[in-house]
Protein backbone atom coordinates (compact mmCIF):
# COMPACT_ATOMS: atom_id res chain seq x y z
CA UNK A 1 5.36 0.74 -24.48
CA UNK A 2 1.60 -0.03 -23.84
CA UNK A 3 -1.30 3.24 -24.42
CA UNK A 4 -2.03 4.34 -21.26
CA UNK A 5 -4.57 2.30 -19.12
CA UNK A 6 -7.93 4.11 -19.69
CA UNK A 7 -8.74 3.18 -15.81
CA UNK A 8 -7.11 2.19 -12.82
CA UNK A 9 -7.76 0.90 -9.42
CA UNK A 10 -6.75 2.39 -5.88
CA UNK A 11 -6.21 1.17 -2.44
CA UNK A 12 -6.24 3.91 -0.13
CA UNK A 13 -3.63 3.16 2.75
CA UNK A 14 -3.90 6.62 4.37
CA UNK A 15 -5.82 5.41 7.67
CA UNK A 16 -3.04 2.44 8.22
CA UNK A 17 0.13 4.07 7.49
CA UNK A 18 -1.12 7.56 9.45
CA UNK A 19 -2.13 5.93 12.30
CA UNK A 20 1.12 3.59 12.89
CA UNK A 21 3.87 5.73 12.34
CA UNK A 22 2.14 8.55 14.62
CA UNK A 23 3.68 9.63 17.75
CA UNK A 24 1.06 11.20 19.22
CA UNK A 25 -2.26 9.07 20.20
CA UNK A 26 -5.26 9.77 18.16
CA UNK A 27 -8.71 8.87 19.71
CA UNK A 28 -10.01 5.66 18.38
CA UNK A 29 -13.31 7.86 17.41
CA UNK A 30 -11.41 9.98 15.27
CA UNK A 31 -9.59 7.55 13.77
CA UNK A 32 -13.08 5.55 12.47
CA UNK A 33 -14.28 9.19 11.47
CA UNK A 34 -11.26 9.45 8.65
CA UNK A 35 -11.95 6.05 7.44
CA UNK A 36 -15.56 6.09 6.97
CA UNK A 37 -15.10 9.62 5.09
CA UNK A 38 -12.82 7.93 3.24
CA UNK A 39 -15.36 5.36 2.25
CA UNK A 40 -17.57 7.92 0.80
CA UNK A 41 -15.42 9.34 -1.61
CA UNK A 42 -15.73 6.25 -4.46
CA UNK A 43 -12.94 4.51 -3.15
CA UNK A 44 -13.66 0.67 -2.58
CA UNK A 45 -10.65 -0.75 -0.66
CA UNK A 46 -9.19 0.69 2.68
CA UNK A 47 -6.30 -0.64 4.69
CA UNK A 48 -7.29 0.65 7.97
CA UNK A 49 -5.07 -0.85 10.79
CA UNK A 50 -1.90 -3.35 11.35
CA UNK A 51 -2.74 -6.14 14.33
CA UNK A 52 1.38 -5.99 15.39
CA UNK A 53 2.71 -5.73 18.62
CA UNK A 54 2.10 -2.29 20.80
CA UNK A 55 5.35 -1.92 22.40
CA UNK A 56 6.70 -1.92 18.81
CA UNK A 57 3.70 0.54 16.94
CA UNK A 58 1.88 2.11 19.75
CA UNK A 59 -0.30 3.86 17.51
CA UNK A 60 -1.54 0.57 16.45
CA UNK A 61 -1.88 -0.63 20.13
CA UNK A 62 -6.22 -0.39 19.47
CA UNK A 63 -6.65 -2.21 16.26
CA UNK A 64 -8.74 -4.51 17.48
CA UNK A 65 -11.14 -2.03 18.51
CA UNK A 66 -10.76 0.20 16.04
CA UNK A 67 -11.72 -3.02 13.11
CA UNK A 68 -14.80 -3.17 15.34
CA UNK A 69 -16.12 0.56 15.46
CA UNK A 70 -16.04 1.15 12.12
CA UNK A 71 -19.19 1.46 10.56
CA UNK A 72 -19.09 0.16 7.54
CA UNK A 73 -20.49 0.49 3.90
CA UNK A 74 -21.72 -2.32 2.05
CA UNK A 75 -19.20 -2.35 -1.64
CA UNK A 76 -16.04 -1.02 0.32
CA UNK A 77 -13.76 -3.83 1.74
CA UNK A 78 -11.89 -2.89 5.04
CA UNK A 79 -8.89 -4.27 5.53
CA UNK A 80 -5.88 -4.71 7.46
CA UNK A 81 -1.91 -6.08 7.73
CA UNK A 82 -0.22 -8.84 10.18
CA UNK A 83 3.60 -9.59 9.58
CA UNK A 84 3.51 -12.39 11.74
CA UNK A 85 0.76 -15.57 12.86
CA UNK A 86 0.21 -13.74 15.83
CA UNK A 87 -1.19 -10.75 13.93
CA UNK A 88 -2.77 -12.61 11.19
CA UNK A 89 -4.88 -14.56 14.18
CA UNK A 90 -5.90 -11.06 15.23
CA UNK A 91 -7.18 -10.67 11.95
CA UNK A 92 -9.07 -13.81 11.64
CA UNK A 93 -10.77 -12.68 14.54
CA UNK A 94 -11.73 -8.59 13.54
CA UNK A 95 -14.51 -7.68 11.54
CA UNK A 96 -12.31 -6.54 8.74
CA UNK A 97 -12.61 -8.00 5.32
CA UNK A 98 -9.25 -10.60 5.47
CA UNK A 99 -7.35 -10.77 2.01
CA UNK A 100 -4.36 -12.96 1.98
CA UNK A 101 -1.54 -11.96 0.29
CA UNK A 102 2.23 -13.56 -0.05
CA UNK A 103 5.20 -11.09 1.10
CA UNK A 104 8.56 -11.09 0.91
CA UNK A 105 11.26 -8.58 0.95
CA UNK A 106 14.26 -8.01 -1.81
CA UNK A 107 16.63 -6.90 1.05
CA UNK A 108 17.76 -9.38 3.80
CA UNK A 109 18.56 -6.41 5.88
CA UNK A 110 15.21 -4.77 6.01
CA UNK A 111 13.28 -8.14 6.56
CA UNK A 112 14.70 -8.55 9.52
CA UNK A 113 14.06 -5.08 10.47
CA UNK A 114 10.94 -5.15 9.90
CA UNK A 115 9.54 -8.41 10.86
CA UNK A 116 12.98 -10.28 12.97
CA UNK A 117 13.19 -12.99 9.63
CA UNK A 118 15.35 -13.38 6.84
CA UNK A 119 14.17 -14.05 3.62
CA UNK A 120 14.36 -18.01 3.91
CA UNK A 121 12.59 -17.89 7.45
CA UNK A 122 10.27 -15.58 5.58
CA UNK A 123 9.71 -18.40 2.54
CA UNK A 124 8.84 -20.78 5.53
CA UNK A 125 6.37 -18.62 7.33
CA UNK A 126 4.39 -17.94 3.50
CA UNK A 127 4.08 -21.62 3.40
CA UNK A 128 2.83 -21.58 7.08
CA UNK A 129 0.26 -18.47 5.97
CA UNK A 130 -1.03 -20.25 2.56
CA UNK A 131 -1.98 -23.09 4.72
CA UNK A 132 -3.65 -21.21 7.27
CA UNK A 133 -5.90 -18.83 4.69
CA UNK A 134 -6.62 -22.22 3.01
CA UNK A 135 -8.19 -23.79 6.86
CA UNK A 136 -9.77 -20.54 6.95
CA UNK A 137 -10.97 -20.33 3.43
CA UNK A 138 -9.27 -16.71 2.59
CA UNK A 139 -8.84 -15.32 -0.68
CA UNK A 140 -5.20 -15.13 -1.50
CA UNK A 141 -5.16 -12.35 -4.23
CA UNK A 142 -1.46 -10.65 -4.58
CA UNK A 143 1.97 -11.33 -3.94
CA UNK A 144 4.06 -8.66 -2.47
CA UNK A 145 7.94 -7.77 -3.18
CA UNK A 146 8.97 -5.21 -0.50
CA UNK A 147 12.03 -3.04 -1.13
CA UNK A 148 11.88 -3.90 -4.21
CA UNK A 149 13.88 -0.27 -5.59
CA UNK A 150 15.73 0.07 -2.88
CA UNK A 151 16.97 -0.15 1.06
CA UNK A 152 18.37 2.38 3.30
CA UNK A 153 20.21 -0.82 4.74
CA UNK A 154 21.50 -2.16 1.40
CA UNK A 155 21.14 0.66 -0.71
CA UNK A 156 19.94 0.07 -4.35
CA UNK A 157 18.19 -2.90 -5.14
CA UNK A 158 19.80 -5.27 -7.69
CA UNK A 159 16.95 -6.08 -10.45
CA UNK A 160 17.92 -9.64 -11.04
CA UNK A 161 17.13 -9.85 -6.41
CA UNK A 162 14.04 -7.99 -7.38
CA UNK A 163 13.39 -10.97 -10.39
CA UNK A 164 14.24 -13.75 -7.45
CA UNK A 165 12.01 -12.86 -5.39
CA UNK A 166 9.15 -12.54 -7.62
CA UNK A 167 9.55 -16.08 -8.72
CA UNK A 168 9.56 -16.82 -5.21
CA UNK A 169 6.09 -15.68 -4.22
CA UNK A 170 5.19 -17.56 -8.02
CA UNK A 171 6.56 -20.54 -6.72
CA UNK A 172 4.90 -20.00 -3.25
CA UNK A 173 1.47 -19.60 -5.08
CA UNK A 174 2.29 -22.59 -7.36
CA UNK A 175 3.08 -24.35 -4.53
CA UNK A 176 -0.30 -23.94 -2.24
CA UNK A 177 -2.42 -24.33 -5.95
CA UNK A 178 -3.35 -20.55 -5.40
CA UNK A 179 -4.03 -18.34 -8.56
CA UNK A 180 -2.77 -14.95 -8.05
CA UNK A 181 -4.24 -11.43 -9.39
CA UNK A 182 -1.01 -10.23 -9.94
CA UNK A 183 2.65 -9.09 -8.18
CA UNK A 184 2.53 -5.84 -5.94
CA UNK A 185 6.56 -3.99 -6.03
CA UNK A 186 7.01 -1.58 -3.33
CA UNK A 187 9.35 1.25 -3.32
CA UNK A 188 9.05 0.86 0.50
CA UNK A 189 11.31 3.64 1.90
CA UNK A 190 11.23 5.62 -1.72
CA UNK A 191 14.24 5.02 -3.59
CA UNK A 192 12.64 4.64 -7.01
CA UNK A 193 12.91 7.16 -10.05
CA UNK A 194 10.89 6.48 -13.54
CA UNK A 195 14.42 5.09 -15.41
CA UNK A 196 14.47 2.12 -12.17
CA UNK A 197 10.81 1.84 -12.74
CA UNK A 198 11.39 0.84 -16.44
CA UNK A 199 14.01 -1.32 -16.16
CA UNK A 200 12.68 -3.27 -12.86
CA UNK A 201 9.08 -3.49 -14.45
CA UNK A 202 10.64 -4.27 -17.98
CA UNK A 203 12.84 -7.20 -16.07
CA UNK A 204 9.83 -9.00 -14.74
CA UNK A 205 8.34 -8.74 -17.78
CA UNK A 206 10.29 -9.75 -19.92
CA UNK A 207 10.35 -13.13 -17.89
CA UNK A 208 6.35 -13.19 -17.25
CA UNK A 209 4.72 -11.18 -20.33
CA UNK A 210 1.65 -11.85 -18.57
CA UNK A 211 1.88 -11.49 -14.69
CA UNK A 212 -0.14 -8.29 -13.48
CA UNK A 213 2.16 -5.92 -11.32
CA UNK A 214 0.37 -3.50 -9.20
CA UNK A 215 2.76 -0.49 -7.27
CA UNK A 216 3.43 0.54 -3.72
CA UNK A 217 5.11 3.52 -3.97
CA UNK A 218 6.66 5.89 -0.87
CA UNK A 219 7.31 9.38 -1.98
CA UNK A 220 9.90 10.32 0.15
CA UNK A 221 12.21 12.13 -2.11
CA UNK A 222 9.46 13.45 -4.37
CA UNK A 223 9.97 11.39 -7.39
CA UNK A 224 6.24 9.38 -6.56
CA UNK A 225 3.99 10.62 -9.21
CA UNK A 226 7.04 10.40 -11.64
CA UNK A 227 7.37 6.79 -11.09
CA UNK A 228 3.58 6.55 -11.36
CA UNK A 229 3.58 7.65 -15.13
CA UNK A 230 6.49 5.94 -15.55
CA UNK A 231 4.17 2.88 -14.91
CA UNK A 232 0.96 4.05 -16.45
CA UNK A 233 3.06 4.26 -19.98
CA UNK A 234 4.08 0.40 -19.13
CA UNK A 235 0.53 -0.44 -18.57
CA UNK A 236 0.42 -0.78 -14.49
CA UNK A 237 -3.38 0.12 -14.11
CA UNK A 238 -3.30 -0.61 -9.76
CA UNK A 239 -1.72 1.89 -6.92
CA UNK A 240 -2.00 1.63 -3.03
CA UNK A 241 -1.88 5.39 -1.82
CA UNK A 242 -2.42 7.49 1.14
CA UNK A 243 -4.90 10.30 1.74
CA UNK A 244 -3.25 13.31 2.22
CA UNK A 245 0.46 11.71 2.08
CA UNK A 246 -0.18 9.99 5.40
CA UNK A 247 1.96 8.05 6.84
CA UNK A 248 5.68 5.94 6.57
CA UNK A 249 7.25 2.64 7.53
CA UNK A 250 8.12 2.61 11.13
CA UNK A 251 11.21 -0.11 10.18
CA UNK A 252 13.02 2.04 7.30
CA UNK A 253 15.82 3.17 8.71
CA UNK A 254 15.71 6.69 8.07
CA UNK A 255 13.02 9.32 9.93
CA UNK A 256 12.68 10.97 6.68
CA UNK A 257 10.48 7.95 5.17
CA UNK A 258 7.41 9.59 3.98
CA UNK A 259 4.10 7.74 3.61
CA UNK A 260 2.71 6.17 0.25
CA UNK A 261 2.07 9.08 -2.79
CA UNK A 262 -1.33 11.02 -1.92
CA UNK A 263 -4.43 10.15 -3.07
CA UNK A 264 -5.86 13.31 -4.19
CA UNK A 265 -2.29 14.21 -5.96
CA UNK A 266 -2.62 10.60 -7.99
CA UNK A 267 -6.56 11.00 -8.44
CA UNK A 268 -5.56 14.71 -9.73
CA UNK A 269 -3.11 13.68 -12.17
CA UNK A 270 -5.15 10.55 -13.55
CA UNK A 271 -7.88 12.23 -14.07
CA UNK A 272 -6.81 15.24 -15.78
CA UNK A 273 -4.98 13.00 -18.54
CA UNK A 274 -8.21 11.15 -19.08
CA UNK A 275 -7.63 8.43 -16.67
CA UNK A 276 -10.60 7.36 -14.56
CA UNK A 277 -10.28 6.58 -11.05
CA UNK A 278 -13.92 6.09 -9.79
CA UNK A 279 -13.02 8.73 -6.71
CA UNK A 280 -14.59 12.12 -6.28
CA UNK A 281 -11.78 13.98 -5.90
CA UNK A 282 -13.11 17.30 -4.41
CA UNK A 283 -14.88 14.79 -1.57
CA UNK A 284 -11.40 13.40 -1.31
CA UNK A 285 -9.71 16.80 -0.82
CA UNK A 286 -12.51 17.70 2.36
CA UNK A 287 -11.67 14.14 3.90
CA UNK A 288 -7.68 15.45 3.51
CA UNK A 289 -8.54 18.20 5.36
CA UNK A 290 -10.19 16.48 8.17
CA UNK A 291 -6.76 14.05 8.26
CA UNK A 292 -4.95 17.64 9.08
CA UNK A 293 -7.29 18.15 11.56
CA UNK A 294 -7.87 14.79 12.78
CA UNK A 295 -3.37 14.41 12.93
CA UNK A 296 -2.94 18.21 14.38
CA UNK A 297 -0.83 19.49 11.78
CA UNK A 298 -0.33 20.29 8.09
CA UNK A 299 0.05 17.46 5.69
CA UNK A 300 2.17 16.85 2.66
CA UNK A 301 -0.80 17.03 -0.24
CA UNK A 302 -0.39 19.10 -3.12
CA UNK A 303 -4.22 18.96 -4.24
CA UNK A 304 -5.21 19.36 -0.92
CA UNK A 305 -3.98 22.40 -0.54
CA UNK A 306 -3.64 24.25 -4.22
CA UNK A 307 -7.40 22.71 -5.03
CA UNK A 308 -8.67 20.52 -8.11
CA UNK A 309 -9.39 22.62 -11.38
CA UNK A 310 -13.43 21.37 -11.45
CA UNK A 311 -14.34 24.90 -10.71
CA UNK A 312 -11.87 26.81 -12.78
CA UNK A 313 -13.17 24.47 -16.01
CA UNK A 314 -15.89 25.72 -18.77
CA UNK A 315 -18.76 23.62 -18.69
């Protein structure tokens, strides 16, 4: 077991997973007002839309637009997500910063759920991606493992899948000459507790010491900031999360799949155990609130609504 990291980095996912899963349309103002606030709060990455089809995520049916109205501050990158070429033309063609990444999914099931391929056609379509960010001279930066705890389709994840399909995106990478950061696992529709985060995280390492793994975690059955120190104590220093517990995955399987673990909850809890984070958390909790009133409706945030300690503290 490592010392705890003494900083780690965030990706905010709030404006993304919010906006897709929503069933109600929010105005394509309002939705640029939440992620520039965002972007004044010390965060420096935010995923702000997915380019997929309408009919499929209406509430992602003015991405296009939306990459274009966003004013935006010079050190923050804006990003988005395709799961398809189709989408990842899109995003050639926005005025969001475009990352590459490799995904694939541990469960069969949910893969074609969520994007109408199985893993192999998925494999195939990687190789078709690495080639296109090459033409278009895109960073590829992290490989992503999806479902990597656990599917409501397939139920609990076996590690030594979860191993596979690492090596997979390594041998993707190897294969297009591309030098990853690191491997993202997600918890995608929240099955993970700390034990699972042990042993999976322990199981990759064990095969490659060295490989970076960064965390995706859904907090759907409340065990997110668990599984967070579960990884902090195994030295996992990088966390996508979602302002004010926004959002969910669309494709789960299950209406009950709750966005990404909130921001202010993991800024909180970093912070207070001598973490840094590089986010100003009471800023963070004001731009929660405007999510509530941006979305209509009270949101799952702790912080947000119980308050940091700044205040309370002798100084």
């Amino acid at each position: 077991m490592s010392d705890l990291p003494k900083k780690i980095w965030i990706n905010e996912e709030g404006p993304r997973e919010g906006f897709q899963i929503e069933a109600n349309p929010i105005a394509l103002k309002r939705k640029a007002e939440l992620i520039e606030a965002l972007a004044e709060t010390g965060l420096k990455q935010i995923d702000c839309v997915s380019f997929v089809n309408p009919k499929r995520v209406p509430g992602m049916a003015d991405a296009d637009e939306l990459a274009a109205a966003i004013r935006k501050k010079p050190g923050v990158r804006y990003t988005g997500l395709w799961l398809n070429q189709q989408g990842l033309e899109r995003a050639y063609n926005s005025q969001l910063d475009i990352i590459g990444a490799i995904r694939v999914t541990a469960s069969e099931s949910f893969s074609v759920n969520n994007t109408n391929k199985n893993i192999q056609q998925t494999l195939d379509e990687q190789r078709a991606w690495l080639k296109s960010y090459a033409e278009h001279d895109v960073p590829v930066e992290w490989g992503y493992v999806m479902t990597a705890f656990g599917c409501n389709y397939e139920g609990y994840m076996p590690i030594p899948q979860v191993v596979r399909m690492v090596g997979e995106v390594l041998d993707l990478a190897d294969e297009a000459d591309v030098q990853l950061n690191g491997v993202y696992l997600a918890d995608t529709v929240g099955w993970a507790n700390p034990l699972m985060m042990e042993k999976t995280i322990g199981a990759v390492r064990e095969k490659w010491p060295d490989l970076p793994l960064a965390l995706h975690l859904h907090d759907t059955r409340g065990t997110g900031l668990a599984n967070v120190y579960a990884a902090l104590k195994l030295g996992v220093a990088k966390f996508d999360s979602s302002c004010a517990g926004l959002g969910g995955c669309p494709f789960a399987g299950h209406r009950g799949a709750a966005g990404n673990i909130c921001t202010e909850d993991l800024v909180f809890m970093c912070e207070e155990m001598g973490i840094e984070t590089g986010v100003d958390l009471d800023a963070l909790i004001k731009v929660a609130h405007l999510a509530e009133d941006i979305f209509g409706r009270q949101l799952p945030g702790k912080v947000m609504h119980g308050g940091s300690l700044n205040r309370y503290k002798k100084t």
